[in-house]
C-alpha atoms as a PDB file:
ATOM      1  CA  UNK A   1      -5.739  25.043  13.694  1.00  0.00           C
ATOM      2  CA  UNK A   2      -7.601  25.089  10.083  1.00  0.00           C
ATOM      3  CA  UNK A   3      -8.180  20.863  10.989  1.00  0.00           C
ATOM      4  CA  UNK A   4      -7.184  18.238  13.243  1.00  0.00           C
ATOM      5  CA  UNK A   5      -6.413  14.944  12.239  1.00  0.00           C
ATOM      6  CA  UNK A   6      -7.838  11.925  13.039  1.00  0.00           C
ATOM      7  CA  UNK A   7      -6.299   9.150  10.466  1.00  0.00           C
ATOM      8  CA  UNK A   8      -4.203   8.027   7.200  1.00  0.00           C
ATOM      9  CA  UNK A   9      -6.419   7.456   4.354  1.00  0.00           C
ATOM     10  CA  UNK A  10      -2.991   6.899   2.043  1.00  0.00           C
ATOM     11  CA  UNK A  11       0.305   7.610   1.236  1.00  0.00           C
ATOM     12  CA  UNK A  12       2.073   7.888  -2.105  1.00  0.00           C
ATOM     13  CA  UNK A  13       5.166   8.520  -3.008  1.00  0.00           C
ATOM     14  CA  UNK A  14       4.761  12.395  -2.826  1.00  0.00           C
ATOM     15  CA  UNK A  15       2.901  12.465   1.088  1.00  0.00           C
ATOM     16  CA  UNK A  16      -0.272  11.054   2.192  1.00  0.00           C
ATOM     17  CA  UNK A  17      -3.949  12.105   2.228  1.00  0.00           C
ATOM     18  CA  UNK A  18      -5.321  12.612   5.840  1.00  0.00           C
ATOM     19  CA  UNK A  19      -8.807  11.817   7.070  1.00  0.00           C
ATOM     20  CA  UNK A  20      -9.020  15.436   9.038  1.00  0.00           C
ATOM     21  CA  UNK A  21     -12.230  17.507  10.805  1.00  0.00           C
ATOM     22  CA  UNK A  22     -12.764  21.135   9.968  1.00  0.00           C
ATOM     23  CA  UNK A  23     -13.217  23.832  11.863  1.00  0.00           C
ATOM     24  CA  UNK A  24     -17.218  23.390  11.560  1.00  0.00           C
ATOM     25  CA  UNK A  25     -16.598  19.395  12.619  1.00  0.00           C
ATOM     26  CA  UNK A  26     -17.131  18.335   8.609  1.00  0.00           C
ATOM     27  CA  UNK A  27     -14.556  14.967   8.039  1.00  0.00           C
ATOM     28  CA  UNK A  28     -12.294  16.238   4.657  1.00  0.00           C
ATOM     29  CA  UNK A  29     -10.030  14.357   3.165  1.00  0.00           C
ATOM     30  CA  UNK A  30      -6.062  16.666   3.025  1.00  0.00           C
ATOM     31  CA  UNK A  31      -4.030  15.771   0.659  1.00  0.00           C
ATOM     32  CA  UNK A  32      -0.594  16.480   2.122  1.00  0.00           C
ATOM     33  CA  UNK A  33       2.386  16.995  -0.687  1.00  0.00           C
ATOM     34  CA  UNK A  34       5.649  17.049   0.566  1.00  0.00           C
ATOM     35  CA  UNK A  35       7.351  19.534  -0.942  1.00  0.00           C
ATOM     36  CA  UNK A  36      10.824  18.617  -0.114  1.00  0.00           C
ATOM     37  CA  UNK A  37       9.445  14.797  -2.042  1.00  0.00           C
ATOM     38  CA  UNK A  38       8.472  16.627  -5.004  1.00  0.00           C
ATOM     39  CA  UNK A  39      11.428  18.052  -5.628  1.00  0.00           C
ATOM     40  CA  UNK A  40      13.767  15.520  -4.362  1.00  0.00           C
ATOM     41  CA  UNK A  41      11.941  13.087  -7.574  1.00  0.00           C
ATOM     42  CA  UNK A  42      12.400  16.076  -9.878  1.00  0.00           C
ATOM     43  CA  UNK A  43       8.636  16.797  -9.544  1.00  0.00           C
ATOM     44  CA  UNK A  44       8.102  20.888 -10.989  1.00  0.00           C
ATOM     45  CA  UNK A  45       6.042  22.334  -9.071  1.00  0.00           C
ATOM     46  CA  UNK A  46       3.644  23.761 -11.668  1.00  0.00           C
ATOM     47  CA  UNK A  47       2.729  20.308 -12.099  1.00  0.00           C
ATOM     48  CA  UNK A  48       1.823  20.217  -8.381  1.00  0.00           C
ATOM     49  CA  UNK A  49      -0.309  23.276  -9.356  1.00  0.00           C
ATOM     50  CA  UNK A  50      -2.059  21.753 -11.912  1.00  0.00           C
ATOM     51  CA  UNK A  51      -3.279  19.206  -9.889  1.00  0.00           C
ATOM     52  CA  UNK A  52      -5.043  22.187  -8.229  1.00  0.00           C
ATOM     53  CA  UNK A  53      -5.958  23.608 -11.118  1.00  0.00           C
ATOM     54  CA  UNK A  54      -7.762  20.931 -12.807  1.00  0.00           C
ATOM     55  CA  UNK A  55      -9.615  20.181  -9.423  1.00  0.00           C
ATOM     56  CA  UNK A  56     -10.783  23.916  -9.281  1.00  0.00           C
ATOM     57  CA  UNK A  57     -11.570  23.634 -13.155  1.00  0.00           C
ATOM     58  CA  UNK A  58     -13.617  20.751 -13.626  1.00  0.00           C
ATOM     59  CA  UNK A  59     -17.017  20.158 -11.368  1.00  0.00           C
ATOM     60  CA  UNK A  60     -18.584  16.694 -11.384  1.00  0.00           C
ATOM     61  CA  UNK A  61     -20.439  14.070  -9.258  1.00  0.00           C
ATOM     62  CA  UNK A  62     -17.632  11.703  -9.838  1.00  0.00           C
ATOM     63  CA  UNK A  63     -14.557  14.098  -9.707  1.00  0.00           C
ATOM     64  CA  UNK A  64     -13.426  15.441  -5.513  1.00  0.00           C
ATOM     65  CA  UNK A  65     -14.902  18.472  -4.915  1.00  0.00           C
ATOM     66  CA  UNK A  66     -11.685  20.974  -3.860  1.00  0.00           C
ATOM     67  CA  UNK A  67     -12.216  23.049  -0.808  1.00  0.00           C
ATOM     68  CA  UNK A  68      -9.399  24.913  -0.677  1.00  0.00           C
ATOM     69  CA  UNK A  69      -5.455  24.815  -0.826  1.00  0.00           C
ATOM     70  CA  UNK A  70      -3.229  25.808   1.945  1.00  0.00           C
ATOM     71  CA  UNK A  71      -0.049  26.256   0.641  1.00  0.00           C
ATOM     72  CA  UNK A  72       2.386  25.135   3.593  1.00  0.00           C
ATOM     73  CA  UNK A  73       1.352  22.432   6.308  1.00  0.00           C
ATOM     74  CA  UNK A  74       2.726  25.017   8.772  1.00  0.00           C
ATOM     75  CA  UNK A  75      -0.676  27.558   8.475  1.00  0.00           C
ATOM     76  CA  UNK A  76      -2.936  24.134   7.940  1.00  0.00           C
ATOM     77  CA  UNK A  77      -2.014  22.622  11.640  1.00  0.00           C
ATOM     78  CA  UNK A  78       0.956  25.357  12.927  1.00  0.00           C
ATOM     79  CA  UNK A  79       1.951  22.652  16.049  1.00  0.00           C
ATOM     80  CA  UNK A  80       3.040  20.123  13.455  1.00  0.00           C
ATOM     81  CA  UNK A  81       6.607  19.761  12.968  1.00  0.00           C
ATOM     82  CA  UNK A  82       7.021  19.278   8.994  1.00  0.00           C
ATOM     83  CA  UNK A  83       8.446  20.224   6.031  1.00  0.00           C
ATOM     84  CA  UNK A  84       6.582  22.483   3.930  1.00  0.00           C
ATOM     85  CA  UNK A  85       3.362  20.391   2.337  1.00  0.00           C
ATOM     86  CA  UNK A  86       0.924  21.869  -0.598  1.00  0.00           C
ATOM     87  CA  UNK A  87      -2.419  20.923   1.177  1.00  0.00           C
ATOM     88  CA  UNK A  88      -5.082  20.325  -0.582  1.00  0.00           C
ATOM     89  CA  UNK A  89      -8.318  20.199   1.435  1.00  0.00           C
ATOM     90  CA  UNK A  90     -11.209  18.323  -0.526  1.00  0.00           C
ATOM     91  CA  UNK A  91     -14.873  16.763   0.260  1.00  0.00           C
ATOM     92  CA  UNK A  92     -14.118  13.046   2.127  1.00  0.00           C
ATOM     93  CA  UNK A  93     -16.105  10.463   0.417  1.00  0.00           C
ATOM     94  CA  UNK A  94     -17.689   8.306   3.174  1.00  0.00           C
ATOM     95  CA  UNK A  95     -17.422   4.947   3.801  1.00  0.00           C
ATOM     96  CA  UNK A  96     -14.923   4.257   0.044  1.00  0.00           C
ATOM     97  CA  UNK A  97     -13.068   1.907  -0.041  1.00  0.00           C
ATOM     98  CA  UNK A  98     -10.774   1.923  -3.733  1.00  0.00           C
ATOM     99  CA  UNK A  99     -11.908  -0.211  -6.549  1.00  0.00           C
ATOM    100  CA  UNK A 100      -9.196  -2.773  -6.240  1.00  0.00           C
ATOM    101  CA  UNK A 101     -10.608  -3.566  -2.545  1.00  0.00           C
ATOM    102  CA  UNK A 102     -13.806  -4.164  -3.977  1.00  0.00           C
ATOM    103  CA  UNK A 103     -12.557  -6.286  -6.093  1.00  0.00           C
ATOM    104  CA  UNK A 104     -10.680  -8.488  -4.413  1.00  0.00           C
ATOM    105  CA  UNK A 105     -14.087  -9.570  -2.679  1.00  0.00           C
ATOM    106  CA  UNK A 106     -14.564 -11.553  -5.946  1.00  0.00           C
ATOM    107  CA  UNK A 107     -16.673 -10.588  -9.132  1.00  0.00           C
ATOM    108  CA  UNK A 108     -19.031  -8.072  -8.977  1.00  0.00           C
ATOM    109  CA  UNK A 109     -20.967  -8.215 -12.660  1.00  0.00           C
ATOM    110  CA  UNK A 110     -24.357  -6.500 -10.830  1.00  0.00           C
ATOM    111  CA  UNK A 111     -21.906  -3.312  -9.656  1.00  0.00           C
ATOM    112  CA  UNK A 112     -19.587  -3.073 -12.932  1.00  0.00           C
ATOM    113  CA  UNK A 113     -22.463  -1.369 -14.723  1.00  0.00           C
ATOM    114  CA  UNK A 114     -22.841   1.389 -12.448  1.00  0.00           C
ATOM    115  CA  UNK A 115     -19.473   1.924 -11.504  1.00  0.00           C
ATOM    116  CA  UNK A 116     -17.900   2.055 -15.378  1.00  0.00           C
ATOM    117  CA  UNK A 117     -20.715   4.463 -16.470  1.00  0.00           C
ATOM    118  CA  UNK A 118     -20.184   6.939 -13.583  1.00  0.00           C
ATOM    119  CA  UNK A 119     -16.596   6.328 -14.372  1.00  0.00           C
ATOM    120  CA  UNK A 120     -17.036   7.325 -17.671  1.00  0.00           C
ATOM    121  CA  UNK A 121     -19.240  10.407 -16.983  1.00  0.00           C
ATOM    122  CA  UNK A 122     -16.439  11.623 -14.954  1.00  0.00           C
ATOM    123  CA  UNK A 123     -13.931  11.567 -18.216  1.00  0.00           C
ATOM    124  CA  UNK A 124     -15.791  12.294 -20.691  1.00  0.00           C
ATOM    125  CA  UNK A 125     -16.584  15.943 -18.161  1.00  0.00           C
ATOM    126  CA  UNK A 126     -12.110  15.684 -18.063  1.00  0.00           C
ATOM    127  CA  UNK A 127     -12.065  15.418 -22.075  1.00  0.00           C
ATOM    128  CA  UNK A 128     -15.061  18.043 -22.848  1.00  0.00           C
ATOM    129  CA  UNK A 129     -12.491  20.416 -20.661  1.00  0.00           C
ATOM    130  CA  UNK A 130      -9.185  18.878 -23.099  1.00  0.00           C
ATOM    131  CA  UNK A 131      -7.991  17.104 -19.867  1.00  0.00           C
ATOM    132  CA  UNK A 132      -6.904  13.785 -19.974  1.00  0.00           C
ATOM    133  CA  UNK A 133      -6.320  12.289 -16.132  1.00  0.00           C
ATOM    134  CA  UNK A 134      -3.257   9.882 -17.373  1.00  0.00           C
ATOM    135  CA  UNK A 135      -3.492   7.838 -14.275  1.00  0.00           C
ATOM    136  CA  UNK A 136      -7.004   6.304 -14.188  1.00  0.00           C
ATOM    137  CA  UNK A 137      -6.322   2.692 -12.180  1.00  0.00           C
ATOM    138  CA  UNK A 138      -8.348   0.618  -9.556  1.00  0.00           C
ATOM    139  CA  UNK A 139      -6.311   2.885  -6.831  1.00  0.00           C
ATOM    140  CA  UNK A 140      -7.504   6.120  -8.242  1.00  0.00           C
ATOM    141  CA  UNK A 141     -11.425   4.774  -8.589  1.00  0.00           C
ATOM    142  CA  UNK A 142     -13.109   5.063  -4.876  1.00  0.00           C
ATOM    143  CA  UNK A 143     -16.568   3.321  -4.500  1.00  0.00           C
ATOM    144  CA  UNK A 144     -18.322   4.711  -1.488  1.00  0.00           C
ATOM    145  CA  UNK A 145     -21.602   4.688  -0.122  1.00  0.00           C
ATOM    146  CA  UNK A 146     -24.807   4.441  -2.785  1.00  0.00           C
ATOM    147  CA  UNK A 147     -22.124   2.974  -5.025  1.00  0.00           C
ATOM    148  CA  UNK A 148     -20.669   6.519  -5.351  1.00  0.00           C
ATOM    149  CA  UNK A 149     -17.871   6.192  -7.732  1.00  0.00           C
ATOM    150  CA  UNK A 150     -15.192   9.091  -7.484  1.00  0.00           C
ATOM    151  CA  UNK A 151     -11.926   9.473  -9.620  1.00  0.00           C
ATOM    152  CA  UNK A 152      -9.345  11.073  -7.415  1.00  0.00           C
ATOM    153  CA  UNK A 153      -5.781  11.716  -8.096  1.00  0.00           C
ATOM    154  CA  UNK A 154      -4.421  14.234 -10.621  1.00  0.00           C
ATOM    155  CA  UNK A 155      -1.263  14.534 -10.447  1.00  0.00           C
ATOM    156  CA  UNK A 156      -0.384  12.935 -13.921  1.00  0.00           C
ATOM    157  CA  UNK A 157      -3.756  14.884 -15.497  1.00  0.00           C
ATOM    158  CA  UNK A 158      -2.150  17.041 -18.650  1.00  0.00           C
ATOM    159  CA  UNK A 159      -4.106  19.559 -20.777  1.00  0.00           C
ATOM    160  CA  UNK A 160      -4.208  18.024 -24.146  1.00  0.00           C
ATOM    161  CA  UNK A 161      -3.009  21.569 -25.648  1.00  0.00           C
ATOM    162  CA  UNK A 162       0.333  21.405 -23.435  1.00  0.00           C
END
């Protein structure tokens, strides 16, 4: 198999993202899009394909690096007994927890600093490419390790000339 699973990161209303191994033994995060979900909520799937797109488009410290996109869960783990999935295999950022975990610990004025301007490093790299990410929440900001702010999720991202 391409990985093996070891955990649920999340789920959303489309699938769930997968804390998976690759074949070299490197934890990735999979991003697992039920395709029978997508279209069942009226979801086009060139929208799912955007997704992909702006992930392979944009580069950034603060954006998921993409890996690579399998396009059916049956050729990502061929045992599994699924429906067909759009995979999308991208870097794992260790030890993040989202930024409405951290703050529910209670206010965090030393952190906010760092964590809005690597927030805002990461859109102002979306806008310079005429993306806007439509969905930027406390769900879709992950805080890991060194304060390592990443905005994931872009599923609602648009090109501003569409």
């Amino acid at each position: 198999a391409y990985v093996s699973v070891e955990g649920l990161l999340g789920t959303g209303s489309l699938g769930a993202v997968l804390l998976c191994k690759d074949r070299t033994g490197e934890h990735v995060a999979v991003k697992a899009i039920s395709l029978k979900k997508a279209h069942a909520a009226g979801t086009e799937e060139n929208r799912l394909w955007r997704e992909v797109q702006v992930m392979k488009e944009v580069q950034h410290p603060n954006l998921p690096r993409l890996i690579d996109v399998v396009a059916n869960w049956e050729k990502l783990l061929p045992d599994a007994a699924a429906p067909p999935h759009l995979c999308l295999i991208m870097e794992f950022v260790q030890k993040s927890e989202p930024l409405s975990a951290a703050l529910r610990q209670g206010p965090m004025p030393h952190r906010a600093a760092l964590i809005v301007a690597q927030l805002a490093s990461a859109l102002c790299k979306l806008h310079r490419a005429s993306i806007v990410h439509r969905d930027v929440g406390c769900e879709n900001v992950l805080i890991g390790e060194r304060e390592k702010v990443v905005l994931i999720n872009f599923g609602c991202a648009e090109y501003l000339n569409s």
